[in-house]
Protein backbone atom coordinates (compact mmCIF):
# COMPACT_ATOMS: atom_id res chain seq x y z
CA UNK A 1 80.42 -88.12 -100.71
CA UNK A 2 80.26 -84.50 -100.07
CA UNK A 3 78.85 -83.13 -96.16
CA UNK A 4 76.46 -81.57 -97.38
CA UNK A 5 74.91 -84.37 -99.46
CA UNK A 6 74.98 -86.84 -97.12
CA UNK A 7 73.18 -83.83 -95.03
CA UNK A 8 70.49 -83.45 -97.19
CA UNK A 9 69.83 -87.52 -97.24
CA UNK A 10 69.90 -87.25 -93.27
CA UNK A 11 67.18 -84.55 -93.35
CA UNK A 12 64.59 -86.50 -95.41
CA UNK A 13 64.94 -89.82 -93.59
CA UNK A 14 61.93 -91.97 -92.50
CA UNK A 15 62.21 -92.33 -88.22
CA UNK A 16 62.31 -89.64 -85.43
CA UNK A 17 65.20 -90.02 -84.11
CA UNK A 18 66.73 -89.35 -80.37
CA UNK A 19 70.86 -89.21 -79.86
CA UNK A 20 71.17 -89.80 -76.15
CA UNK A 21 73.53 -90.75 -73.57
CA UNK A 22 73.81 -94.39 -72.44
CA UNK A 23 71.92 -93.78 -69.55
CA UNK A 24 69.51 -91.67 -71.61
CA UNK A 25 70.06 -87.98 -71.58
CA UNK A 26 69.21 -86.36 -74.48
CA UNK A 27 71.83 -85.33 -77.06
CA UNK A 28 70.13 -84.17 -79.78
CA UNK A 29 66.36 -84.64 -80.99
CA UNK A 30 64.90 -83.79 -84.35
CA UNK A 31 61.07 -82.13 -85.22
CA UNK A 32 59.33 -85.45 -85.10
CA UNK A 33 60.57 -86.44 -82.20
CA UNK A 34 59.78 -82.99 -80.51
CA UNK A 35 56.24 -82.95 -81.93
CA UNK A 36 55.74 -86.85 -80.67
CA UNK A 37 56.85 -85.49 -77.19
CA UNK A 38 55.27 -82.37 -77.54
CA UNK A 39 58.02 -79.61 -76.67
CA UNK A 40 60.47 -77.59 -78.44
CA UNK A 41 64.04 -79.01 -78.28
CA UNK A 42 65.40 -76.41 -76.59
CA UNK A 43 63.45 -77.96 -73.41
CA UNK A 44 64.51 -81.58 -73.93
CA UNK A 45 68.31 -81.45 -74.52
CA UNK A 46 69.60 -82.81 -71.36
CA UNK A 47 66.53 -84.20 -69.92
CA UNK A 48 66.19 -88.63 -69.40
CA UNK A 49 63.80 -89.07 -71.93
CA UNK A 50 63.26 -92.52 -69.95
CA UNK A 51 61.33 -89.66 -67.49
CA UNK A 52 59.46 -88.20 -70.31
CA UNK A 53 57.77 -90.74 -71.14
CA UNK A 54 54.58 -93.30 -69.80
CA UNK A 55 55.93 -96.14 -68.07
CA UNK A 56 59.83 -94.85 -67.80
CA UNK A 57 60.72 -98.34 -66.38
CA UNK A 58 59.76 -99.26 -69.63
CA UNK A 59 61.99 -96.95 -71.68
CA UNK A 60 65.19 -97.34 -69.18
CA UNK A 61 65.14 -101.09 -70.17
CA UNK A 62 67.13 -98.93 -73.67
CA UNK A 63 69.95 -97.69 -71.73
CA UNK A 64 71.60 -99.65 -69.07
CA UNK A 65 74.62 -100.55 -71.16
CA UNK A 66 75.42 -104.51 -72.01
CA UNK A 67 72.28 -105.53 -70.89
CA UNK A 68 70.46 -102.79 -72.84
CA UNK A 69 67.54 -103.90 -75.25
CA UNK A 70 67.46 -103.04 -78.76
CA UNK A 71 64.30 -102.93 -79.35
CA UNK A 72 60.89 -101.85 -77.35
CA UNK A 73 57.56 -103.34 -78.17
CA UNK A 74 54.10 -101.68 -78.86
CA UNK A 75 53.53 -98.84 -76.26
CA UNK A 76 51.04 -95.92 -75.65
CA UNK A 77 51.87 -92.61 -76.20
CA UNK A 78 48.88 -90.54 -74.74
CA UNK A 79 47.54 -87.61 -76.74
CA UNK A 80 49.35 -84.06 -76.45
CA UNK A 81 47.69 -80.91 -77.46
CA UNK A 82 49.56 -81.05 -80.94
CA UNK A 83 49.01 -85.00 -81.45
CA UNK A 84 46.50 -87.45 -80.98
CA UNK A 85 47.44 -90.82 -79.13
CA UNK A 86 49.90 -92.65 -80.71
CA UNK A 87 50.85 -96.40 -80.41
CA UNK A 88 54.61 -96.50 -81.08
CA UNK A 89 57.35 -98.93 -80.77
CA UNK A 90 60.96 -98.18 -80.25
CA UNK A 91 64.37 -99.18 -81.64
CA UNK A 92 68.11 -98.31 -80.15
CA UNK A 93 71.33 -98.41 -82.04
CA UNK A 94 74.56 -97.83 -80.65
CA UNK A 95 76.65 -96.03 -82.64
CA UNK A 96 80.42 -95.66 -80.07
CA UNK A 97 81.28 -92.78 -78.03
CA UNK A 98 78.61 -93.21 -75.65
CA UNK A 99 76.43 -91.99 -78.39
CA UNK A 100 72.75 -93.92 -78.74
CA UNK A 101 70.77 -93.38 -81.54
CA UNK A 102 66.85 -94.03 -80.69
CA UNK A 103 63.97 -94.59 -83.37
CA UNK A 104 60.59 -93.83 -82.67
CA UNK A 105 58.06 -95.42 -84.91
CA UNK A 106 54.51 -94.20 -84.22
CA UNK A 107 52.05 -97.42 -85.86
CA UNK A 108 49.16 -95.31 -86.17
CA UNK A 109 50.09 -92.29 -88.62
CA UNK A 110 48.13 -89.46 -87.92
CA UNK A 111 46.06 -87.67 -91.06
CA UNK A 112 47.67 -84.83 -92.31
CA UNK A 113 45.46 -82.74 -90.69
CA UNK A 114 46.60 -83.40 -87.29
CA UNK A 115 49.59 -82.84 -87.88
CA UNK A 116 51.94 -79.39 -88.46
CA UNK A 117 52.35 -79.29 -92.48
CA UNK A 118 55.85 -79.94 -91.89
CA UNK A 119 54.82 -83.23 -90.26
CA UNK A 120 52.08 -83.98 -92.80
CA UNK A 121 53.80 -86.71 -94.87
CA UNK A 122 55.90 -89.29 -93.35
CA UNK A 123 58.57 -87.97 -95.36
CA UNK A 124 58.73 -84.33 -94.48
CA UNK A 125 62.17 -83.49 -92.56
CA UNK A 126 62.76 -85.74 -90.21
CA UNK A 127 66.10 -83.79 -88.82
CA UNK A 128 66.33 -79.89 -88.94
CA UNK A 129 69.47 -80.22 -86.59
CA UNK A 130 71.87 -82.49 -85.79
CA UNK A 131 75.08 -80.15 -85.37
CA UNK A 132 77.17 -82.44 -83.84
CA UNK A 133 77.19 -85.55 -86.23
CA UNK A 134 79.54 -85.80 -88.41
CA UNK A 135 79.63 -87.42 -91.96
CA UNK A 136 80.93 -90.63 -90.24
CA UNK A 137 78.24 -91.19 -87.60
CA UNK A 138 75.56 -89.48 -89.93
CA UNK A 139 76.47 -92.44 -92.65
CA UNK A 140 76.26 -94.97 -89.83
CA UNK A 141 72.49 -93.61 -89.41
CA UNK A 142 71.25 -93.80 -92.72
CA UNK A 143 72.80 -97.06 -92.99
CA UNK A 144 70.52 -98.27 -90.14
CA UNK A 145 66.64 -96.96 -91.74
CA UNK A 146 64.80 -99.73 -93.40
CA UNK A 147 64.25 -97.83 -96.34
CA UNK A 148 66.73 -97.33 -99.52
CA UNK A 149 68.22 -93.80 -99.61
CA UNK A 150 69.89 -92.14 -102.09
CA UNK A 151 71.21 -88.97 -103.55
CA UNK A 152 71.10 -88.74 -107.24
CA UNK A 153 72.69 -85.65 -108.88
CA UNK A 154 71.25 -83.69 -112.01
CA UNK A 155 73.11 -85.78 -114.76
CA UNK A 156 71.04 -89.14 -112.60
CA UNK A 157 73.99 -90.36 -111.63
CA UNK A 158 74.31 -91.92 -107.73
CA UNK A 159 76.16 -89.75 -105.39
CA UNK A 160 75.56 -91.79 -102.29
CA UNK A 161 73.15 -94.97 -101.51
CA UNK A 162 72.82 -96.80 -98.04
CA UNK A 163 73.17 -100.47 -97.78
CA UNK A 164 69.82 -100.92 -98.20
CA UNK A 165 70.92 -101.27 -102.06
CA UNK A 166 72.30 -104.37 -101.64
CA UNK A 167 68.90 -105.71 -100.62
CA UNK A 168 66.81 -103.69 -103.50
CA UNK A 169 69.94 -103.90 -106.46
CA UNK A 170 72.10 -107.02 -105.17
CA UNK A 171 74.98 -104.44 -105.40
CA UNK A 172 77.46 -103.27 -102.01
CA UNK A 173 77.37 -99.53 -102.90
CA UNK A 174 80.73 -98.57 -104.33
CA UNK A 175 79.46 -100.49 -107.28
CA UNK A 176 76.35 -98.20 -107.64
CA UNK A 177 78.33 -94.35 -107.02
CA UNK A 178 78.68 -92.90 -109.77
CA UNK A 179 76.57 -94.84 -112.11
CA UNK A 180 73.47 -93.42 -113.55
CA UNK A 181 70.06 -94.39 -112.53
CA UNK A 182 69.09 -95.89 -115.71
CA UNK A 183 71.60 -98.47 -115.70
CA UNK A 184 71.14 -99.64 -112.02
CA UNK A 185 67.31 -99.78 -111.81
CA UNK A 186 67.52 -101.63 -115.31
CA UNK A 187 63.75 -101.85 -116.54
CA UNK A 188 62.01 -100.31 -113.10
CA UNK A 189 63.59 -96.67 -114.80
CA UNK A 190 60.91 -96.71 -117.10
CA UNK A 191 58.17 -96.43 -114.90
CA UNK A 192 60.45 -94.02 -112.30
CA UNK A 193 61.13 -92.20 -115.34
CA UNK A 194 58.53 -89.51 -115.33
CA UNK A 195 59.19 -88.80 -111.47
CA UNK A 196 62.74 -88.64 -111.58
CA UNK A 197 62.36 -85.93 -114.21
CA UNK A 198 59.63 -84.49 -112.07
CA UNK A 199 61.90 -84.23 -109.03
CA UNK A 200 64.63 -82.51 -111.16
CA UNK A 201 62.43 -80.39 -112.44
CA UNK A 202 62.01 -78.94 -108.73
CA UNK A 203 58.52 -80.91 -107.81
CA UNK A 204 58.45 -83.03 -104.54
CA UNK A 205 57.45 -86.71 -105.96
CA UNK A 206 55.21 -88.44 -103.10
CA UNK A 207 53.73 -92.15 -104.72
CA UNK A 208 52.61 -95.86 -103.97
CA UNK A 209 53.11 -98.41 -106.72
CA UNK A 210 54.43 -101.15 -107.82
CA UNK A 211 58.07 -101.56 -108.93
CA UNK A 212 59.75 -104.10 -110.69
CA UNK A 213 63.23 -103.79 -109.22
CA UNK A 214 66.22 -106.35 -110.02
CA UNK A 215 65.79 -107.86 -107.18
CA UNK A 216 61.94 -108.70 -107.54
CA UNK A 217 58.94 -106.67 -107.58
CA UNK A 218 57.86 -104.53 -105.04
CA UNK A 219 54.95 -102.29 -103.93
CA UNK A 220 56.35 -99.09 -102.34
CA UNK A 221 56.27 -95.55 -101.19
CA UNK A 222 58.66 -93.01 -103.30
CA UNK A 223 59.81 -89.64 -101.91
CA UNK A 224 61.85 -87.76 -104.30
CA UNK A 225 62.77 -84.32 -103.09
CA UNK A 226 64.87 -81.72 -104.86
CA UNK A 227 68.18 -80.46 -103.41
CA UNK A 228 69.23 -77.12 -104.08
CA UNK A 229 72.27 -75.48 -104.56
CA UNK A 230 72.93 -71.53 -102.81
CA UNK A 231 71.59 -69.83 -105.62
CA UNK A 232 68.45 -71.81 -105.55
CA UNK A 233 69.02 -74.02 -108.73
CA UNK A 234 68.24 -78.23 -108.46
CA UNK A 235 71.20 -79.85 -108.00
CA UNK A 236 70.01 -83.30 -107.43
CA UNK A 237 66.86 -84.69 -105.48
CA UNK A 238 67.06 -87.30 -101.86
CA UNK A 239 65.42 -90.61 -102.74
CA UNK A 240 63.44 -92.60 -99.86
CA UNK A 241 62.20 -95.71 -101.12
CA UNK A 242 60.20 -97.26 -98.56
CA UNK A 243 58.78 -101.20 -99.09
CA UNK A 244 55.19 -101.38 -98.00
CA UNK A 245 54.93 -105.00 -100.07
CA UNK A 246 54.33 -106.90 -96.33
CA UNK A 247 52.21 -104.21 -94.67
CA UNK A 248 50.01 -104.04 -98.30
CA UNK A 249 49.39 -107.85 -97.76
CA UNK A 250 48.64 -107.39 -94.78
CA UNK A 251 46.11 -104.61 -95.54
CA UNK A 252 44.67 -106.74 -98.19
CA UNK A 253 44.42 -110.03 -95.67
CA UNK A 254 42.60 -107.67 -93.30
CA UNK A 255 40.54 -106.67 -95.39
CA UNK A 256 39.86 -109.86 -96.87
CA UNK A 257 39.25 -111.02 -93.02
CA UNK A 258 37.22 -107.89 -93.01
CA UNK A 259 34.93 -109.25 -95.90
CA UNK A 260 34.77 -112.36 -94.93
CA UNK A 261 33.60 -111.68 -91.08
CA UNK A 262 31.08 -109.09 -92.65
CA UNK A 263 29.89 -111.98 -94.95
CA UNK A 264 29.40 -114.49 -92.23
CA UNK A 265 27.39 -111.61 -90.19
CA UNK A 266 25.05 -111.35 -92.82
CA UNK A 267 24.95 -115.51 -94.57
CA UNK A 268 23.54 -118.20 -93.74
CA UNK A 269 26.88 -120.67 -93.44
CA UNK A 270 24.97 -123.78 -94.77
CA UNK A 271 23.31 -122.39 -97.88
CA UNK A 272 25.35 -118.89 -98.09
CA UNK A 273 22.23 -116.87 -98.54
CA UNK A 274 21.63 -114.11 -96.90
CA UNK A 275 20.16 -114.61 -93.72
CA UNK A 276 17.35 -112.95 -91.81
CA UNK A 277 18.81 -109.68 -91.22
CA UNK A 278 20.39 -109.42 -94.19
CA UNK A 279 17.69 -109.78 -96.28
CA UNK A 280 15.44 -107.76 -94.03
CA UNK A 281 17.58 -105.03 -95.76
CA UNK A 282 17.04 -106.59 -99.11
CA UNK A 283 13.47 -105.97 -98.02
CA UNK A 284 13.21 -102.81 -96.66
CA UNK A 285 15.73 -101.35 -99.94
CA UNK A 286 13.09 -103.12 -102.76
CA UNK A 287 10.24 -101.58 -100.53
CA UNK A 288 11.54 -98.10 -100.78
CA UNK A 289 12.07 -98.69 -104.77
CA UNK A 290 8.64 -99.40 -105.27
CA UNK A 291 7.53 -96.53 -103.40
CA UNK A 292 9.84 -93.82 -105.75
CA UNK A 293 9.01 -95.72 -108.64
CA UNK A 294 4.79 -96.90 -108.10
CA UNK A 295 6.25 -100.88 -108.75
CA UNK A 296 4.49 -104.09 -107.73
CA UNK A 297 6.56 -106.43 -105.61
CA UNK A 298 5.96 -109.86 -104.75
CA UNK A 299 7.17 -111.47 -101.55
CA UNK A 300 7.06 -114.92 -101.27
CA UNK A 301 7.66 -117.72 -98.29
CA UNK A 302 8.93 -120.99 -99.68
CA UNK A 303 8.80 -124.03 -97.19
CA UNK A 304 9.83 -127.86 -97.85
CA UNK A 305 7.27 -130.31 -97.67
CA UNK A 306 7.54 -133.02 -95.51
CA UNK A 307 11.20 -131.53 -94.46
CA UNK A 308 11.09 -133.75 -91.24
CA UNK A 309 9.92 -136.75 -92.35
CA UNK A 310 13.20 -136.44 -94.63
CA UNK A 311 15.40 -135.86 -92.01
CA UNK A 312 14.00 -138.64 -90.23
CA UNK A 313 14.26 -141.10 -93.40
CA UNK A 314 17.69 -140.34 -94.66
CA UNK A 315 19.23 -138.70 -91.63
CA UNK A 316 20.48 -134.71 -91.07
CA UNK A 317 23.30 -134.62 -93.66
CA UNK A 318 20.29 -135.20 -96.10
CA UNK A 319 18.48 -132.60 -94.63
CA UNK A 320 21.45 -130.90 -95.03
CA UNK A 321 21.90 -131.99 -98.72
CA UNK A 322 18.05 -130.87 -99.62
CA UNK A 323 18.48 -127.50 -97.86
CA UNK A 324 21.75 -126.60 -100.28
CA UNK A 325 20.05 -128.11 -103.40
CA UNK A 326 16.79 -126.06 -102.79
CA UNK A 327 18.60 -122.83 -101.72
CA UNK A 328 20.36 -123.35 -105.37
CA UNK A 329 17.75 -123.44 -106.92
CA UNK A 330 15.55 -121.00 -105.70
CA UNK A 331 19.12 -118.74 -106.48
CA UNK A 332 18.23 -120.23 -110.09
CA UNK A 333 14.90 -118.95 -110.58
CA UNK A 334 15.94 -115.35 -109.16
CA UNK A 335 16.35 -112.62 -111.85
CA UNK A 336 19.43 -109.76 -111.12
CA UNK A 337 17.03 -107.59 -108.96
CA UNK A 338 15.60 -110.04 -107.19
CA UNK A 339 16.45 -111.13 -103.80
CA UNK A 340 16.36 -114.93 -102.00
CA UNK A 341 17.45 -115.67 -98.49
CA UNK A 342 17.02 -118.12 -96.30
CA UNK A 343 14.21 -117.42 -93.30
CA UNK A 344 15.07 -120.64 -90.30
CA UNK A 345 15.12 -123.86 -90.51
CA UNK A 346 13.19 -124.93 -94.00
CA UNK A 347 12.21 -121.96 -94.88
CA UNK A 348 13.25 -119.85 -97.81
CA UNK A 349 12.05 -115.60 -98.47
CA UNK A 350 11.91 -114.72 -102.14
CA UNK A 351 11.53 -111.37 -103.31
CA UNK A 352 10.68 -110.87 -106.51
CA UNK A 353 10.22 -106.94 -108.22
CA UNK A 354 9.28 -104.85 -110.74
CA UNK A 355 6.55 -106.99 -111.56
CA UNK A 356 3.65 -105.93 -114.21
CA UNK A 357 0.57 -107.35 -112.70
CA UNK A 358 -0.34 -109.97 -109.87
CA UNK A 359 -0.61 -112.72 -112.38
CA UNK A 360 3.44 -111.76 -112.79
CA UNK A 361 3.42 -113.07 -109.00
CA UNK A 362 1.88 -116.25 -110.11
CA UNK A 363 3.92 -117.28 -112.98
CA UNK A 364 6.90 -116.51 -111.02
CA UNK A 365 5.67 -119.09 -107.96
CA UNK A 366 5.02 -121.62 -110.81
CA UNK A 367 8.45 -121.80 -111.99
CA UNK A 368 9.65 -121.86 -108.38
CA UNK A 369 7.58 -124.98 -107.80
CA UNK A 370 8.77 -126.30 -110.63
CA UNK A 371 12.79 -125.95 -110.24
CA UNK A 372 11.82 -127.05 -106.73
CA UNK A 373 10.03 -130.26 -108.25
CA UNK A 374 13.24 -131.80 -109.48
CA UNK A 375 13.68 -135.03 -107.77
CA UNK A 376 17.09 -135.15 -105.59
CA UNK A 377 19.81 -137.95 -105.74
CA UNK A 378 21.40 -138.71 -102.14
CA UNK A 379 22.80 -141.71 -101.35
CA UNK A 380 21.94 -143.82 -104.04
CA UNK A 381 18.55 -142.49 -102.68
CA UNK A 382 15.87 -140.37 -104.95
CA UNK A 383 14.33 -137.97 -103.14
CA UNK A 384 11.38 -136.35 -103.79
CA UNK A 385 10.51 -133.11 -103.04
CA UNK A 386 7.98 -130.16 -103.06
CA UNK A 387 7.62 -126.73 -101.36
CA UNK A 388 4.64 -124.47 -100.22
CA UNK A 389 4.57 -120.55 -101.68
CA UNK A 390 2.57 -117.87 -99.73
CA UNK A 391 2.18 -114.71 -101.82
CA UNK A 392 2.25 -110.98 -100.35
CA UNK A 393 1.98 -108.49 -102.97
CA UNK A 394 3.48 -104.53 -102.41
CA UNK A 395 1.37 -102.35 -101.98
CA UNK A 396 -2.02 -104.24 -102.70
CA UNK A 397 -1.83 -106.20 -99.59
CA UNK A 398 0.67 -104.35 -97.52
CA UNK A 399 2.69 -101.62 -97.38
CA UNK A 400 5.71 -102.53 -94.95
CA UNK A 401 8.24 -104.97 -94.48
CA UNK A 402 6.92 -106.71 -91.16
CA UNK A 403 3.14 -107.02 -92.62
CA UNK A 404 4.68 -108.51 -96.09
CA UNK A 405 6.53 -111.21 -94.06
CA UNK A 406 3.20 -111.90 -91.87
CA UNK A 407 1.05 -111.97 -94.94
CA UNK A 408 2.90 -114.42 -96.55
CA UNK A 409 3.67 -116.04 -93.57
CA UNK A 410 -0.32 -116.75 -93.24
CA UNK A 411 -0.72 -117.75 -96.75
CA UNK A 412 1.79 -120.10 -96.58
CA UNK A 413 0.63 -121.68 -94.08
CA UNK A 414 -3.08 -121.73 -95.78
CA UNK A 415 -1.22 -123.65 -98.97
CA UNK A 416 -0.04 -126.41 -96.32
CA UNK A 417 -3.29 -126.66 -94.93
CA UNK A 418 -5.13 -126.95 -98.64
CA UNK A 419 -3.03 -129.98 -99.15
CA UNK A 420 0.76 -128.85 -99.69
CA UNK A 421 2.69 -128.67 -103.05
CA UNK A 422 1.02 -124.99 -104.15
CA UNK A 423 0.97 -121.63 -103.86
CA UNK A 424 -1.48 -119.07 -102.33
CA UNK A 425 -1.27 -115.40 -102.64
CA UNK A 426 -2.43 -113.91 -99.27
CA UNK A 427 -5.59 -111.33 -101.17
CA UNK A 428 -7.47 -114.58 -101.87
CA UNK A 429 -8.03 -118.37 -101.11
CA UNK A 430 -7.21 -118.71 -104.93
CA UNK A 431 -4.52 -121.34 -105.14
CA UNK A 432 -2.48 -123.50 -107.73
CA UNK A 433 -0.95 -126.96 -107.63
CA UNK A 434 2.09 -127.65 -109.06
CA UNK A 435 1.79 -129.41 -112.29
């Protein structure tokens, strides 16, 4: 491969990179590193870096020949006044003639407007400079990023490709040089297609997706950039293929976790309604509505009859059992904009809106009863069961969420008292039994 190609891969690598002396003194350093340390390179070269950074004890531990480590865990980088903090982590590589080659990985990637626009992109040059490299040690480095490189002339035909390929193709490179892209990236051209062309056609390609390579599918990050030749025509384009399949699932499983946690917060883990607080907001959103739109909205407070003389008969897994089977159906009786949760203990908050007229309210508790009414099987036991419904009505009887709740709080509580197994809207002593 020509210099100057395997140049041009060098400058669009992935990592910051430091060449230093084993015991640390600094060689040569490209932009990103500069910008993560904050200073031209004219004031680094020579310098420990060990000594530029927090805890240098912790950096040395790189250098220190055979009992060097390869690799440095999470650290703190504090914030410059081109940079925010950065956590990075660190990775050496000796390369022979004294020569170490250190990788600086920041984990939390700055938007692009923190950063320079040359440093907007992960893929923007990574090394303006690296005079005294040559092709040898510069193929070394590309060998070691994590990422498949390439360089891929105008007729799409490999010039160079790191041993990443083997991983991504199942082929050593000398058995990719030379070929054209179509024929090693078999049916994944298709869909690379309309970059490649892009990238030839002088356009910087920056994309996520997913790939079906030969060696499986893979979600990644493609930077195609054109090369040019003196007189400014494309002459080929630097590929960095980067695999983000692991840190997608692990996006996804966070946010899944995410989800998850943010469902527990607002469910009730028995009956996986929502529970008080969350359905205070259900509350407080259908109260607004029916201000903006002049609706009638019932709210109603469902307790189980004789819920402790249950418990006490057939045990807490019954209670249990009841609670689940009640909370389904009450979920069964609920239209799509209305909204059931679960209060404490046995006691369930309906909300039920858009209603026509109060008698709406009624024929809606009715039904509830009835679901309700169902007897339950448990244990080769039948169990019978009923609930009490007090009615609060928006905006005849009140206007806000905590009166609503205390309303129907009351006139449940009145239904109990009249005998159970009814409901009561809180306006009235008017009352129904379930049939």
């Amino acid at each position: 491969m020509e210099h100057i190609e395997l140049r041009a891969v060098f400058e669009h690598t992935n990592d910051a990179v430091v060449v230093c002396s084993s015991d640390g003194l600094i060689a040569q350093i490209n932009p990103p590193a500069c910008h993560l340390l904050d200073a031209p390179a004219a004031t680094l070269l020579g310098r420990h870096l060990p000594s530029l950074m927090p805890q240098p004890a912790h950096w040395a531990s790189l250098f220190g020949g055979p009992h060097a480590t390869d690799e440095l865990p999470l650290t703190q980088l504090p914030a410059r006044d081109a940079r925010p903090a950065l956590r990075v982590c660190a990775r050496r590589v000796s390369c022979g003639n004294d020569a170490q080659l250190i990788f600086i990985n920041p984990l939390d990637i700055p938007s692009a407007a923190q950063l320079p626009p040359t440093q907007g992109h992960m893929l923007e040059r990574i090394v303006a400079e690296v005079e005294r490299l040559d092709a040898n040690r510069l193929q070394f480095v590309i060998d070691t990023i994590p990422a498949l490189v390439a360089y891929v002339d105008a007729q799409q035909r490999y010039r160079f490709i790191n041993r990443q390929c083997e991983v991504w193709y199942g082929l050593p490179p000398g058995a990719v040089i030379n070929r054209p892209a179509e024929q090693i990236l078999g049916d994944a051209y298709a869909q690379l297609q309309p970059w490649i062309q892009a990238a030839l056609a002088g356009d910087a390609v920056r994309q996520e997706l997913l790939i079906d390579y030969p060696a499986g599918a893979r979600y990644v990050r493609i930077s195609f950039t054109p090369d040019r030749d003196a007189n400014g025509a494309v002459c080929g384009y630097v590929a960095l293929v980067e695999d983000l399949s692991e840190q997608r699932a692990v996006e996804v499983a966070l946010r899944d976790r995410e989800a998850r946690s943010r469902h527990q917060a607002n469910h009730d883990p028995l009956t996986e309604l929502p529970n008080r607080a969350r359905f205070g907001e259900h509350l407080d959103a259908a109260i607004a509505r029916g201000h903006t739109h002049q609706r009638l909205i019932a709210l109603m407070f469902v307790d189980i009859d004789g819920f402790k003389a249950i418990n006490d008969a057939y045990g807490h897994d019954a209670g249990d059992a009841l609670l689940k089977v009640v909370a389904r159906r009450l979920r069964g009786c609920a239209r799509a904009e209305d909204a059931v949760g679960r209060f404490a203990g046995d006691e369930f908050l309906m909300i039920a809106e858009d209603l026509k007229t109060p008698g709406d309210a009624a024929l809606f508790a009715q039904r509830v009863m009835t679901a309700i009414a169902q007897p339950i099987a448990y244990d080769k036991h039948i169990i019978d069961v009923s609930v009490s419904i007090g009615i609060s009505l928006f905006p005849e009887d009140a206007i806000d969420a905590e009166t609503l709740l205390r309303t129907a709080d009351k006139a449940m509580y009145r239904a109990k008292r009249a005998g159970k197994n009814r409901y009561l809207r809180h306006a009235n002593d008017t009352d129904a039994v379930a049939p």
